[in-house]
PDB file of N, CA and C in Angstrom:
ATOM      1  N   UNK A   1     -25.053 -32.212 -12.766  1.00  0.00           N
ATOM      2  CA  UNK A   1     -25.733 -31.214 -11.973  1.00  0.00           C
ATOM      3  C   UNK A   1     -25.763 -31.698 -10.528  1.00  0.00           C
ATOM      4  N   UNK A   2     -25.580 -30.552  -9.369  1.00  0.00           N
ATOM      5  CA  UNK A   2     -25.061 -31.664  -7.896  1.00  0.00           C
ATOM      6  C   UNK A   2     -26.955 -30.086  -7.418  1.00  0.00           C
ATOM      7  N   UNK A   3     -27.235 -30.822  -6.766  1.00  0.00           N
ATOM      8  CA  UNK A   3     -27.758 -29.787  -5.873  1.00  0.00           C
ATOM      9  C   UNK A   3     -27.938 -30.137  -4.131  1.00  0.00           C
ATOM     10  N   UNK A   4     -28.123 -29.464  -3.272  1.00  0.00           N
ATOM     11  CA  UNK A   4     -27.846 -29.472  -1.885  1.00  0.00           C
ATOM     12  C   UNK A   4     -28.566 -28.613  -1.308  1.00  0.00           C
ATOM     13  N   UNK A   5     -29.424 -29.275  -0.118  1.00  0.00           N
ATOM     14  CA  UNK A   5     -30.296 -27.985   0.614  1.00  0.00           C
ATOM     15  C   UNK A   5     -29.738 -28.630   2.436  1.00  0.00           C
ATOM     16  N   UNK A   6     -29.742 -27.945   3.018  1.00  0.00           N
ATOM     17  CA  UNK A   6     -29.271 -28.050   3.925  1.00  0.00           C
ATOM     18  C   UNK A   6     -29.860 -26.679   5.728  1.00  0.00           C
ATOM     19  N   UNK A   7     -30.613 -27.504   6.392  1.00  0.00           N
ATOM     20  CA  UNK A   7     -31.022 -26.332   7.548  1.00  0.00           C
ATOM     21  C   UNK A   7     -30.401 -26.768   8.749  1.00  0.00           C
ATOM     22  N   UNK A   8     -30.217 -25.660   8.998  1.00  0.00           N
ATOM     23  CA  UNK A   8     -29.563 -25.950  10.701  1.00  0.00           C
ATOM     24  C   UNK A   8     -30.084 -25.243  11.608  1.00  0.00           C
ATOM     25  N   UNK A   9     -30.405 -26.256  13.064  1.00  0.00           N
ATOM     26  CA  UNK A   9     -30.990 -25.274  13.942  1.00  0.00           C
ATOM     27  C   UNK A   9     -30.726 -25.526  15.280  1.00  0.00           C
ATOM     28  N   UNK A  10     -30.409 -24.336  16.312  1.00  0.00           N
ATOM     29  CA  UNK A  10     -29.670 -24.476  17.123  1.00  0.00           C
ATOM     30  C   UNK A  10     -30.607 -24.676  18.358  1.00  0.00           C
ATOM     31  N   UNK A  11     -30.208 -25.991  19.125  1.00  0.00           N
ATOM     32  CA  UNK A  11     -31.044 -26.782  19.774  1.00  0.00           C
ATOM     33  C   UNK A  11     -31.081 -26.223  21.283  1.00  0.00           C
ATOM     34  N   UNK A  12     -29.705 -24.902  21.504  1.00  0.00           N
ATOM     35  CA  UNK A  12     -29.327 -25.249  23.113  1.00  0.00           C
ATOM     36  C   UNK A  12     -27.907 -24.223  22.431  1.00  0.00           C
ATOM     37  N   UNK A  13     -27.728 -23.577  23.350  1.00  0.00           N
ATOM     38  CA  UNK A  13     -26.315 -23.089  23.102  1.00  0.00           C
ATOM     39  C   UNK A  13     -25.372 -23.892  22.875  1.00  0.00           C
ATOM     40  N   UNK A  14     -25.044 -25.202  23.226  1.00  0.00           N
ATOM     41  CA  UNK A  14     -23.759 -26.059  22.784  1.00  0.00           C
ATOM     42  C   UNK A  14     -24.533 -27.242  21.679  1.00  0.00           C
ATOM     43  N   UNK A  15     -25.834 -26.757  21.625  1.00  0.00           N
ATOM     44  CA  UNK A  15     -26.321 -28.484  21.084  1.00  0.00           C
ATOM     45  C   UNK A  15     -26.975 -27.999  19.167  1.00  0.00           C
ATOM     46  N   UNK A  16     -26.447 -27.913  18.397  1.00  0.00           N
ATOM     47  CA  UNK A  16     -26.792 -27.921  16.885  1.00  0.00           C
ATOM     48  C   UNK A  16     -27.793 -29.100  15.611  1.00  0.00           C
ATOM     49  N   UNK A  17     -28.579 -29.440  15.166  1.00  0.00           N
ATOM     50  CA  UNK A  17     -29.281 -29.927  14.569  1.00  0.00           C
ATOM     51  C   UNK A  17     -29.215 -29.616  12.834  1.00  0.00           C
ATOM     52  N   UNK A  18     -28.713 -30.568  12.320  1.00  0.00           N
ATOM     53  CA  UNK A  18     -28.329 -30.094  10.754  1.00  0.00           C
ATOM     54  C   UNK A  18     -29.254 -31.073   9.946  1.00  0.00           C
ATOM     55  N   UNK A  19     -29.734 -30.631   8.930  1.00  0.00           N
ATOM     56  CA  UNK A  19     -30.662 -32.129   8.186  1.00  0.00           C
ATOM     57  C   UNK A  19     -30.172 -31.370   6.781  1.00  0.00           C
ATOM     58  N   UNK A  20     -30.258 -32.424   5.875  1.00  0.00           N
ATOM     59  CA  UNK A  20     -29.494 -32.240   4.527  1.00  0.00           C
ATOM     60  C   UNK A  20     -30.136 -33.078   3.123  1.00  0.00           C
ATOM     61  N   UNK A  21     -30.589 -32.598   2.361  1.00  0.00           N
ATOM     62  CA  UNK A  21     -30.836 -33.351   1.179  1.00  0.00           C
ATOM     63  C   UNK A  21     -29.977 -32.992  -0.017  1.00  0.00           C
ATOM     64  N   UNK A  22     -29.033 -33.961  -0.487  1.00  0.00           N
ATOM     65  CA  UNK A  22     -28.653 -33.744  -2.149  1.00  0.00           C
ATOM     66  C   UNK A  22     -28.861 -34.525  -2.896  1.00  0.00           C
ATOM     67  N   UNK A  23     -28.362 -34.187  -4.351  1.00  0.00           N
ATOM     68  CA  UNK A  23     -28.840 -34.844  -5.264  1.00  0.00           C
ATOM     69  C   UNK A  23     -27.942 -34.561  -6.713  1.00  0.00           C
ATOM     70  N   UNK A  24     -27.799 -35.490  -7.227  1.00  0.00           N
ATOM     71  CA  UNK A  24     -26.810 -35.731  -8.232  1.00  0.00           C
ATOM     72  C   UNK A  24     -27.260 -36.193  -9.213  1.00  0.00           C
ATOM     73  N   UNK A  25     -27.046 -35.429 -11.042  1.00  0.00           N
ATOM     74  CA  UNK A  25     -28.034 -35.857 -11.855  1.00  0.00           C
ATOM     75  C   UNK A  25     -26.684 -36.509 -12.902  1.00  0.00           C
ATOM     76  N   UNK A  26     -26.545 -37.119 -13.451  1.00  0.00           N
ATOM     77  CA  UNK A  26     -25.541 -37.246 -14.830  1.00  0.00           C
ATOM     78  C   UNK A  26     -26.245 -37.739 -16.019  1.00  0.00           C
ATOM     79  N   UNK A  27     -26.028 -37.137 -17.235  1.00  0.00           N
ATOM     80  CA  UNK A  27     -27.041 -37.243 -18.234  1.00  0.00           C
ATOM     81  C   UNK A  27     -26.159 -38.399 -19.171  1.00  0.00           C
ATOM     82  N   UNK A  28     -26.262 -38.426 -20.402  1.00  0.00           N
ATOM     83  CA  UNK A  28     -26.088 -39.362 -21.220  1.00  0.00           C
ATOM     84  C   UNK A  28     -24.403 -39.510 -21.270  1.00  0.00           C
ATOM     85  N   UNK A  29     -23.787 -39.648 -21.385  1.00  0.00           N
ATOM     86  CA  UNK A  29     -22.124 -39.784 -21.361  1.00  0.00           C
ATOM     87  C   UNK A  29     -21.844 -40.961 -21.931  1.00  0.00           C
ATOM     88  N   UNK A  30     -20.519 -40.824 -22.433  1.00  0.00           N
ATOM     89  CA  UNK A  30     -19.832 -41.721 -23.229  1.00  0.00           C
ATOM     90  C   UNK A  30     -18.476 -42.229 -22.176  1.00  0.00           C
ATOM     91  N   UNK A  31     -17.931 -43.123 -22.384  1.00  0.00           N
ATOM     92  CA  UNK A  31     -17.023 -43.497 -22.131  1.00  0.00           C
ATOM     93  C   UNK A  31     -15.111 -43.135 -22.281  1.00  0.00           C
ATOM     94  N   UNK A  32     -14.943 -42.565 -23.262  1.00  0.00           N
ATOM     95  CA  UNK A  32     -13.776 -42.106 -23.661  1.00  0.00           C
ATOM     96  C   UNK A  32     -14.362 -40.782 -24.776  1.00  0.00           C
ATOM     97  N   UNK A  33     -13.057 -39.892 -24.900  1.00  0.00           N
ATOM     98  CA  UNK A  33     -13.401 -38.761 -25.040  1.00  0.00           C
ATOM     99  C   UNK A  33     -13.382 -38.693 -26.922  1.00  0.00           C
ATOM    100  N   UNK A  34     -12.859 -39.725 -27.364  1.00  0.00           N
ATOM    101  CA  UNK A  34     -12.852 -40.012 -28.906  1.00  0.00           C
ATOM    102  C   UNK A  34     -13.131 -41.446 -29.091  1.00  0.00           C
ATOM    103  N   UNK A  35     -13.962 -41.810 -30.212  1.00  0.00           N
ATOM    104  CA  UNK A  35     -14.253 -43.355 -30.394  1.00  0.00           C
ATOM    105  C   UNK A  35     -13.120 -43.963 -30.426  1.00  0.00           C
ATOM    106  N   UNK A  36     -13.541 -45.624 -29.880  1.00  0.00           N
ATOM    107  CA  UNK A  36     -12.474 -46.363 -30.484  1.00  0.00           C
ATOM    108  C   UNK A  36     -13.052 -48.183 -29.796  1.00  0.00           C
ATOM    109  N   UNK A  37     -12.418 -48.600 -29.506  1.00  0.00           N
ATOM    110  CA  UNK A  37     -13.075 -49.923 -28.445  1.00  0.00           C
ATOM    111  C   UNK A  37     -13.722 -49.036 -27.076  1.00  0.00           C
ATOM    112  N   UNK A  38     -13.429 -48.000 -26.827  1.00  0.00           N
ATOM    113  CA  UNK A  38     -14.184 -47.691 -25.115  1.00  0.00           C
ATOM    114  C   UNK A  38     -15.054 -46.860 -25.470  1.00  0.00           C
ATOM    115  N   UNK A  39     -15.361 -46.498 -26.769  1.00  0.00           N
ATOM    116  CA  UNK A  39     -16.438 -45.252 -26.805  1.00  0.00           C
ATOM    117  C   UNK A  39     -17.737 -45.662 -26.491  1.00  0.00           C
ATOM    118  N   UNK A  40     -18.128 -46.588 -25.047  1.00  0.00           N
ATOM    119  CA  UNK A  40     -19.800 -46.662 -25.096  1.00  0.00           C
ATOM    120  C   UNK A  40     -20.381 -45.526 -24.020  1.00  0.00           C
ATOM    121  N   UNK A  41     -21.661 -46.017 -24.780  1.00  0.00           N
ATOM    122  CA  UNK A  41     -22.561 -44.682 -23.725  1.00  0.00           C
ATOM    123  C   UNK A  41     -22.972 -45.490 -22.696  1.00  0.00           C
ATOM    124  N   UNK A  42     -23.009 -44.690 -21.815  1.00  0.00           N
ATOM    125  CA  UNK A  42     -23.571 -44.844 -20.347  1.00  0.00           C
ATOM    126  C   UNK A  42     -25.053 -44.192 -20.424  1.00  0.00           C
ATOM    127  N   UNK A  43     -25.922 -44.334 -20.159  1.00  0.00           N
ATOM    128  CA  UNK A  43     -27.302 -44.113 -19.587  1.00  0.00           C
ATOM    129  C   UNK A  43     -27.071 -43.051 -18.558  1.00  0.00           C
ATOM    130  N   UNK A  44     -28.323 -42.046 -18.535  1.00  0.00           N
ATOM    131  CA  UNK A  44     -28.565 -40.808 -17.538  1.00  0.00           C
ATOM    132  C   UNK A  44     -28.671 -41.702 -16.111  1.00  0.00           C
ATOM    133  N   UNK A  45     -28.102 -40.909 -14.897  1.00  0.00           N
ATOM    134  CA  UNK A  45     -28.880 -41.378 -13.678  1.00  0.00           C
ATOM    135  C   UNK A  45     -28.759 -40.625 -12.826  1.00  0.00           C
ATOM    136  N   UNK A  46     -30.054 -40.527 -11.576  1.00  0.00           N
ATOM    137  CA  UNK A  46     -29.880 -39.459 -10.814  1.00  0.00           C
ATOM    138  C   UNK A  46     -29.751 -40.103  -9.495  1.00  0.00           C
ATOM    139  N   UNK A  47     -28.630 -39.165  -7.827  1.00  0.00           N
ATOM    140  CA  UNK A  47     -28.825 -39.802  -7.013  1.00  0.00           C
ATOM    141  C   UNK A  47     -29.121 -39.287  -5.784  1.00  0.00           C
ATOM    142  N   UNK A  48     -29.727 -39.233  -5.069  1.00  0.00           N
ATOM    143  CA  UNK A  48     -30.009 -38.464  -4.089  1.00  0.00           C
ATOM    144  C   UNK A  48     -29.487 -39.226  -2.539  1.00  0.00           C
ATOM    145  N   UNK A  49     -29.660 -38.262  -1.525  1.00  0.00           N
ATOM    146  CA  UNK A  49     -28.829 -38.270   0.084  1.00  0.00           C
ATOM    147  C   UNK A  49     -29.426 -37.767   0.778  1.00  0.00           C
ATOM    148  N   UNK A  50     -30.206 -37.705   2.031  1.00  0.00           N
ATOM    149  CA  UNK A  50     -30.372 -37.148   2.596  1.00  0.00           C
ATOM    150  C   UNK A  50     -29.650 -37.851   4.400  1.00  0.00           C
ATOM    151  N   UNK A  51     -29.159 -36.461   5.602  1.00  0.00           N
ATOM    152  CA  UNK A  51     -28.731 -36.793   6.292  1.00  0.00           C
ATOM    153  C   UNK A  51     -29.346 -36.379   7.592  1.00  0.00           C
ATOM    154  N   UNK A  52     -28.766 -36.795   8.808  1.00  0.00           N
ATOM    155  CA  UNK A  52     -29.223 -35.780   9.912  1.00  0.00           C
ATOM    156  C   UNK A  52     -28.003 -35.689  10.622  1.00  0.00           C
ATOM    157  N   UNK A  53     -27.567 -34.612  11.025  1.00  0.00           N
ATOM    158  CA  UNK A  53     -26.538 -34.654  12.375  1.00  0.00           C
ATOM    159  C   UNK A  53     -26.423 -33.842  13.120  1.00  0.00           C
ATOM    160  N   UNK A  54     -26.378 -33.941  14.284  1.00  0.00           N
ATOM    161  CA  UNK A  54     -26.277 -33.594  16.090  1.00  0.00           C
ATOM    162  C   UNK A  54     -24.836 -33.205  16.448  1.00  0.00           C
ATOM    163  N   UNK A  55     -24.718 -31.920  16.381  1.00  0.00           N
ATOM    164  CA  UNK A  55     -23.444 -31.413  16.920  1.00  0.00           C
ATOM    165  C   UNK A  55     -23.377 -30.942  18.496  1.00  0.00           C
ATOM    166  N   UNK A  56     -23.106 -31.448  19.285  1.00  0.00           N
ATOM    167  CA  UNK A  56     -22.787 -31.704  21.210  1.00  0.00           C
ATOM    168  C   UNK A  56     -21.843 -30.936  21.041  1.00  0.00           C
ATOM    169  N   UNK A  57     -20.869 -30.001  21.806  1.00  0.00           N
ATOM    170  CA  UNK A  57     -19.814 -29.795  21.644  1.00  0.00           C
ATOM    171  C   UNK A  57     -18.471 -30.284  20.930  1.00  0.00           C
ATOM    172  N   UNK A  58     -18.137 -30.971  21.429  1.00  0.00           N
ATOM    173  CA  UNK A  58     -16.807 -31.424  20.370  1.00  0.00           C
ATOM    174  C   UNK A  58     -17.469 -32.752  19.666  1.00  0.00           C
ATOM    175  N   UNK A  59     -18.379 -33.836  20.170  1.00  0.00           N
ATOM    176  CA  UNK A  59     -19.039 -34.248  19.440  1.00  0.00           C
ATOM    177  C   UNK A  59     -20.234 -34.183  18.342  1.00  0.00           C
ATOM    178  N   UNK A  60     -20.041 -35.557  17.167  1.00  0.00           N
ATOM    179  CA  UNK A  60     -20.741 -34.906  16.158  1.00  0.00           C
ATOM    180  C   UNK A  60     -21.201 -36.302  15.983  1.00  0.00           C
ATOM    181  N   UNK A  61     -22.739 -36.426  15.538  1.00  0.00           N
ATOM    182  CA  UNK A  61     -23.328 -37.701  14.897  1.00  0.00           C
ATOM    183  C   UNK A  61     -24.417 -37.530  14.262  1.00  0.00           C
ATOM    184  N   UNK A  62     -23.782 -38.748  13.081  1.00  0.00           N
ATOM    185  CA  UNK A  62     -24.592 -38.107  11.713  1.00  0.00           C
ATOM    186  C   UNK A  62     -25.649 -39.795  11.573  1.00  0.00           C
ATOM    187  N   UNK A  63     -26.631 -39.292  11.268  1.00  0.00           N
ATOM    188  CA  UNK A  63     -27.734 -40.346  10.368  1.00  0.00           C
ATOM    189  C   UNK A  63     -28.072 -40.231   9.421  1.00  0.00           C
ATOM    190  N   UNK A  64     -27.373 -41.262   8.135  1.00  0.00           N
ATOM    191  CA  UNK A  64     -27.246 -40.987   6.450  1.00  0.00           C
ATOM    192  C   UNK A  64     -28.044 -42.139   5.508  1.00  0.00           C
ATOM    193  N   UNK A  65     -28.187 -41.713   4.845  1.00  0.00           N
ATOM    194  CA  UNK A  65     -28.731 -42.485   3.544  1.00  0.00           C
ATOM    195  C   UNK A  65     -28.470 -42.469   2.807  1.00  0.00           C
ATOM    196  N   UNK A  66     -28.014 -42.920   1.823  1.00  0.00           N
ATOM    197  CA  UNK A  66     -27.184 -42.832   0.632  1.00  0.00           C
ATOM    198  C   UNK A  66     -27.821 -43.273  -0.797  1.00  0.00           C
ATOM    199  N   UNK A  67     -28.400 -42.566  -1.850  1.00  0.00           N
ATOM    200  CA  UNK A  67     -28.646 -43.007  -3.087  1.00  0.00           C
ATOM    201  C   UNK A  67     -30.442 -43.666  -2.015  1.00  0.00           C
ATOM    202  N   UNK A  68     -31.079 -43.231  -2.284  1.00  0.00           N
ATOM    203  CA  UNK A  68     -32.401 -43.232  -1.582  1.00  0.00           C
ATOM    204  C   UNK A  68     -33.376 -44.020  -2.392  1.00  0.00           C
ATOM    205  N   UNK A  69     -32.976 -43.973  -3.574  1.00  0.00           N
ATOM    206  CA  UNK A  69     -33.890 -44.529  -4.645  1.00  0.00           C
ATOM    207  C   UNK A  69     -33.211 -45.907  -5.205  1.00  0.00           C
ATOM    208  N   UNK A  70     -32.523 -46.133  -4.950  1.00  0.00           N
ATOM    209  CA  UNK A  70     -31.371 -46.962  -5.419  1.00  0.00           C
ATOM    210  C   UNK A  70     -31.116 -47.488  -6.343  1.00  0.00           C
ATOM    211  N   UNK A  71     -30.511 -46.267  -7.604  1.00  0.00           N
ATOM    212  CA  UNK A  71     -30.691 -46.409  -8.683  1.00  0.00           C
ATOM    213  C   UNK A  71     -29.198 -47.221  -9.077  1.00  0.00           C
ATOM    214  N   UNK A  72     -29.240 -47.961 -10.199  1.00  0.00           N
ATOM    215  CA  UNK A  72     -28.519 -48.326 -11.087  1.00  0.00           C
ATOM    216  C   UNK A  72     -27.522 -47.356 -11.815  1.00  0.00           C
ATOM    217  N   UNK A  73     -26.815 -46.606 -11.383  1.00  0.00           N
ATOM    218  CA  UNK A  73     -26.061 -45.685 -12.300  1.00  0.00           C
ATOM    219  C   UNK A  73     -25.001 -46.320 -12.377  1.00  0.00           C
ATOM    220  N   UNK A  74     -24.314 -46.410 -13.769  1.00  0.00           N
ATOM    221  CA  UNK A  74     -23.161 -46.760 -14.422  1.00  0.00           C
ATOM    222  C   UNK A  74     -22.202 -45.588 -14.418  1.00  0.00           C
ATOM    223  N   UNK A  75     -20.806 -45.762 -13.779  1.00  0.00           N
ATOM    224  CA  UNK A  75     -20.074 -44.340 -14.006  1.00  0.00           C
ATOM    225  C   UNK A  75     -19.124 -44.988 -15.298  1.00  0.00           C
ATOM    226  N   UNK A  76     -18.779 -45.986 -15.115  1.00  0.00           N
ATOM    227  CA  UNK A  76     -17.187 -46.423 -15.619  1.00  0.00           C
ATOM    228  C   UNK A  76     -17.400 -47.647 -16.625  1.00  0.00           C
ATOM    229  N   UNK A  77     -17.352 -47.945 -17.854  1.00  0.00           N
ATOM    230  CA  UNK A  77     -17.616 -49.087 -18.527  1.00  0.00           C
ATOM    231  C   UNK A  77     -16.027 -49.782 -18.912  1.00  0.00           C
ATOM    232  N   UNK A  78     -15.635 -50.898 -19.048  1.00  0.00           N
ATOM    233  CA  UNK A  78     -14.409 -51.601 -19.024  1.00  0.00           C
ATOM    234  C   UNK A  78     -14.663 -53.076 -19.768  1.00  0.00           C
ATOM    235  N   UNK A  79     -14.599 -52.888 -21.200  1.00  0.00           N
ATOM    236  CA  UNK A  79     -15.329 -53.568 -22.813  1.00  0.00           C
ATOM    237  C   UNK A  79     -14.345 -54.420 -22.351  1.00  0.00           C
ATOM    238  N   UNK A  80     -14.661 -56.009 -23.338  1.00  0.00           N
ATOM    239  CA  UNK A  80     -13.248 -57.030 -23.365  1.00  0.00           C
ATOM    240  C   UNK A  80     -12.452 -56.506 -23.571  1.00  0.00           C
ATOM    241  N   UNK A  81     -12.904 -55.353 -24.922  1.00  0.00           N
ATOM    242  CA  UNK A  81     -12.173 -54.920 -26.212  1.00  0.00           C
ATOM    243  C   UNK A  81     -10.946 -54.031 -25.329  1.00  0.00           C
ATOM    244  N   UNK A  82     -11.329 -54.118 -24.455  1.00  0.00           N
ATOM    245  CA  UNK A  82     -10.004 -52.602 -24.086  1.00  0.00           C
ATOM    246  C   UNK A  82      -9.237 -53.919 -22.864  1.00  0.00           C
ATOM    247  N   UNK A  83     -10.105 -55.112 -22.431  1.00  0.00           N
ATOM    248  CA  UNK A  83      -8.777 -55.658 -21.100  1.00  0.00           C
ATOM    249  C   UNK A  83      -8.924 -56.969 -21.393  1.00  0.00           C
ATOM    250  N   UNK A  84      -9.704 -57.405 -22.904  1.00  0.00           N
ATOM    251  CA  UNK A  84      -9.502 -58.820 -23.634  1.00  0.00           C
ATOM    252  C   UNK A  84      -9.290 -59.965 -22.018  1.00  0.00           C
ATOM    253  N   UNK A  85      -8.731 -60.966 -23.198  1.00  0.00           N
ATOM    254  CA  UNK A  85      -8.506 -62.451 -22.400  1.00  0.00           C
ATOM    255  C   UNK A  85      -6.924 -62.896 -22.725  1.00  0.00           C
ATOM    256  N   UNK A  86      -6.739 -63.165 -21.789  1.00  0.00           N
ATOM    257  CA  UNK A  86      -5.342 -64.265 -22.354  1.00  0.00           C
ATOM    258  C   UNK A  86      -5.253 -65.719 -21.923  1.00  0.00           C
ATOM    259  N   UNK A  87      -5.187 -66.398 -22.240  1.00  0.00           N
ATOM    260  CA  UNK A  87      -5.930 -67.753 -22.349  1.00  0.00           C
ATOM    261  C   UNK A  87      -4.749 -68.138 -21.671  1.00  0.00           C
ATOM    262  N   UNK A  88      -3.505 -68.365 -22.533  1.00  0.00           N
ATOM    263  CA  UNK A  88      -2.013 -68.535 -21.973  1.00  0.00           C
ATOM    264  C   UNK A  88      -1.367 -68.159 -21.060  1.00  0.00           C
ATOM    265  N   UNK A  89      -1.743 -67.363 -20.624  1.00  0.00           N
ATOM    266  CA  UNK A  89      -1.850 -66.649 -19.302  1.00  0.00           C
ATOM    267  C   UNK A  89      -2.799 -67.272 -17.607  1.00  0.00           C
ATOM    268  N   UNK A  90      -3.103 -67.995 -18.243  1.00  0.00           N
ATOM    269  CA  UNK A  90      -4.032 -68.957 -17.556  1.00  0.00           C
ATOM    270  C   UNK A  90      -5.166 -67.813 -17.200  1.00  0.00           C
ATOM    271  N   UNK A  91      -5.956 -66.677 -17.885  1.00  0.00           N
ATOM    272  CA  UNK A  91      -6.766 -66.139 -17.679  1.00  0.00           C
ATOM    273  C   UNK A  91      -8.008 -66.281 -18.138  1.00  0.00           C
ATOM    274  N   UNK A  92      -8.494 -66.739 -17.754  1.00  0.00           N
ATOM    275  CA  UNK A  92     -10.599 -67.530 -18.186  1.00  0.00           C
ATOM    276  C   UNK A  92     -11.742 -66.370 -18.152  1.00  0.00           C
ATOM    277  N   UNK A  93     -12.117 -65.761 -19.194  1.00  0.00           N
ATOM    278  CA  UNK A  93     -13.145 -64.686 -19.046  1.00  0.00           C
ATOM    279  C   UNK A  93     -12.501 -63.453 -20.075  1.00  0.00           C
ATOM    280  N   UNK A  94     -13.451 -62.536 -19.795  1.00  0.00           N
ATOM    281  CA  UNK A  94     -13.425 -61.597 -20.657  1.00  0.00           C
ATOM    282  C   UNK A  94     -12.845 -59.832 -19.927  1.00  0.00           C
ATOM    283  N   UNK A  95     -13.117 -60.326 -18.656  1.00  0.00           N
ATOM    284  CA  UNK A  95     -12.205 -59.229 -17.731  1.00  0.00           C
ATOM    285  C   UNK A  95     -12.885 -57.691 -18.171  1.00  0.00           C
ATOM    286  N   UNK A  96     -14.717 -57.744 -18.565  1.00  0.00           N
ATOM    287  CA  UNK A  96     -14.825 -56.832 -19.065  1.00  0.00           C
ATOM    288  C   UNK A  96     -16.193 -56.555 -18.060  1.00  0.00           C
ATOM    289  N   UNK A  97     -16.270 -55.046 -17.181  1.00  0.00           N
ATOM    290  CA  UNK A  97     -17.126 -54.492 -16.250  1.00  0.00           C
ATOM    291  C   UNK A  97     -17.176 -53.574 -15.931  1.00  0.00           C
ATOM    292  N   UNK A  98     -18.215 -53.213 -14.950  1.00  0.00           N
ATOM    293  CA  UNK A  98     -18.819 -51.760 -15.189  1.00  0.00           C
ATOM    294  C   UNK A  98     -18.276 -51.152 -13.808  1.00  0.00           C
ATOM    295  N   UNK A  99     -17.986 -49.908 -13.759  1.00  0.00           N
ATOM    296  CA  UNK A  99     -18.279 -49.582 -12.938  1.00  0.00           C
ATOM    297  C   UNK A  99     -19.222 -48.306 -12.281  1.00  0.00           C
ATOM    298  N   UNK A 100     -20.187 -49.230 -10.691  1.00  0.00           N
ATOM    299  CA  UNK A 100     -21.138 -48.765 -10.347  1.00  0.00           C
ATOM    300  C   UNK A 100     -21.224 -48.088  -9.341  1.00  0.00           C
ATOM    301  N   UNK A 101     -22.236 -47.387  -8.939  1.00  0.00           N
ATOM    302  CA  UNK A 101     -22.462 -45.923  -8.002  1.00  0.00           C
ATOM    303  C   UNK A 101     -23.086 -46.855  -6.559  1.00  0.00           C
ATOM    304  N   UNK A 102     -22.542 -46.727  -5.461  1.00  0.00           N
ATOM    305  CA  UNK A 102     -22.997 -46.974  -4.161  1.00  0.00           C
ATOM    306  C   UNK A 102     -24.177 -47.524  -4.045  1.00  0.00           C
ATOM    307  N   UNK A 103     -24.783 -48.678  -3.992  1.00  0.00           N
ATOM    308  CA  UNK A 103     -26.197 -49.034  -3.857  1.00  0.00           C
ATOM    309  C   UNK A 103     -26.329 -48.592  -2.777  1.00  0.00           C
ATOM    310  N   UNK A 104     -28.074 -48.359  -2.472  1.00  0.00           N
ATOM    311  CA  UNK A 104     -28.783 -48.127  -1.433  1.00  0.00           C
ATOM    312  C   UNK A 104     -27.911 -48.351   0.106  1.00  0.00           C
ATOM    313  N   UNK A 105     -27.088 -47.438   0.777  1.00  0.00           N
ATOM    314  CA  UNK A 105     -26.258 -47.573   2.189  1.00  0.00           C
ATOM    315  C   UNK A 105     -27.494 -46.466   3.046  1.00  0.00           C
ATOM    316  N   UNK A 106     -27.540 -47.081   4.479  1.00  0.00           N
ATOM    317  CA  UNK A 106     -28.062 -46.542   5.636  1.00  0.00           C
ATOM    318  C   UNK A 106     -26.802 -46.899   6.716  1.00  0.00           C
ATOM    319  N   UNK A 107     -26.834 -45.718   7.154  1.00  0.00           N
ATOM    320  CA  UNK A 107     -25.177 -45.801   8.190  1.00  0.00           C
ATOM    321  C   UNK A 107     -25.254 -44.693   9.134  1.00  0.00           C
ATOM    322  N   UNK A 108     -24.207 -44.768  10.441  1.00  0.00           N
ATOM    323  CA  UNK A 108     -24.444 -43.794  11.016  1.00  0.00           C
ATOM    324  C   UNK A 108     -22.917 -43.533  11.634  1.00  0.00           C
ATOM    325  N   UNK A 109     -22.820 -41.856  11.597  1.00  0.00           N
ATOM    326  CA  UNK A 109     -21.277 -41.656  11.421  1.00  0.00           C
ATOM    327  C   UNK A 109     -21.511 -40.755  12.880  1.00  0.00           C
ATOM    328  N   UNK A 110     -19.935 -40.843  13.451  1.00  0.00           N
ATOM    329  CA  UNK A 110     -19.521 -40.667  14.736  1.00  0.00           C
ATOM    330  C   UNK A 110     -18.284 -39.506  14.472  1.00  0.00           C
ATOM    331  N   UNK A 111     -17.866 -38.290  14.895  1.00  0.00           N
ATOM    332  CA  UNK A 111     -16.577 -37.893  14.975  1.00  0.00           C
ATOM    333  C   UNK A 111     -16.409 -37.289  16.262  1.00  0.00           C
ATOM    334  N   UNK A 112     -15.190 -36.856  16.439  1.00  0.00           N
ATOM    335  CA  UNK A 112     -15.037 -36.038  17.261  1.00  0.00           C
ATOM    336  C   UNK A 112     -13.799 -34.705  17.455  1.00  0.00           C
ATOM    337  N   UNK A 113     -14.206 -33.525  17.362  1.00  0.00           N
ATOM    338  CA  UNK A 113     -13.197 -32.785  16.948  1.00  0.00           C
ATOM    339  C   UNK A 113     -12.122 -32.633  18.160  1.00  0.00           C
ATOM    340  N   UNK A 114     -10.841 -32.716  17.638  1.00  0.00           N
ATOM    341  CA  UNK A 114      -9.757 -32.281  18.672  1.00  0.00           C
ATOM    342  C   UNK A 114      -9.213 -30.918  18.993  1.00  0.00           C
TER     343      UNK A 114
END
């Protein structure tokens, strides 16, 4: 589920003001679409954004936040069972990890249209 609210308000005939909140929910999910070594579940997680940005004429600058709560969401799981070890290979470990959603980012973005 994605949701997005978004107001804009015009500061000046060339000068624009945008502020933005979304939010991203993913519920229980599995890993592969039939059991086998990758069929694990992933846990629900939700993530939210909120932004600000200043449109000048051809310039644009944004002030963002990213994942606000800074949750732990798992998108991608990667078992031994599916990328094992090879020892003979001179490979040490189990080569088995998750993959995770953007921790907590504060940033500030610059463009400029041509």
């Amino acid at each position: 589920v994605n949701v997005s609210l978004a107001k804009t308000d015009r500061l000046s005939d060339d000068i624009t003001w945008t502020n933005q909140i979304s939010g991203f929910f993913q519920s229980k999910t599995y890993n592969a679409v039939t059991p086998g070594t990758q069929y694990l579940t992933m846990d629900p997680f939700s993530l939210w954004s909120i932004s600000s940005t200043v449109d000048w004429k051809r310039l644009e600058v944004t002030l963002f936040l990213k994942n606000v709560f800074n949750a732990k969401g798992v998108s991608g799981v990667f078992s031994q069972a599916y990328s094992g070890s090879d020892v003979a290979a001179n490979f040490y470990g189990n080569d088995s990890r998750d993959t995770i959603v953007v921790p907590r980012t504060v940033g500030l973005s610059l463009g400029y249209k041509f």
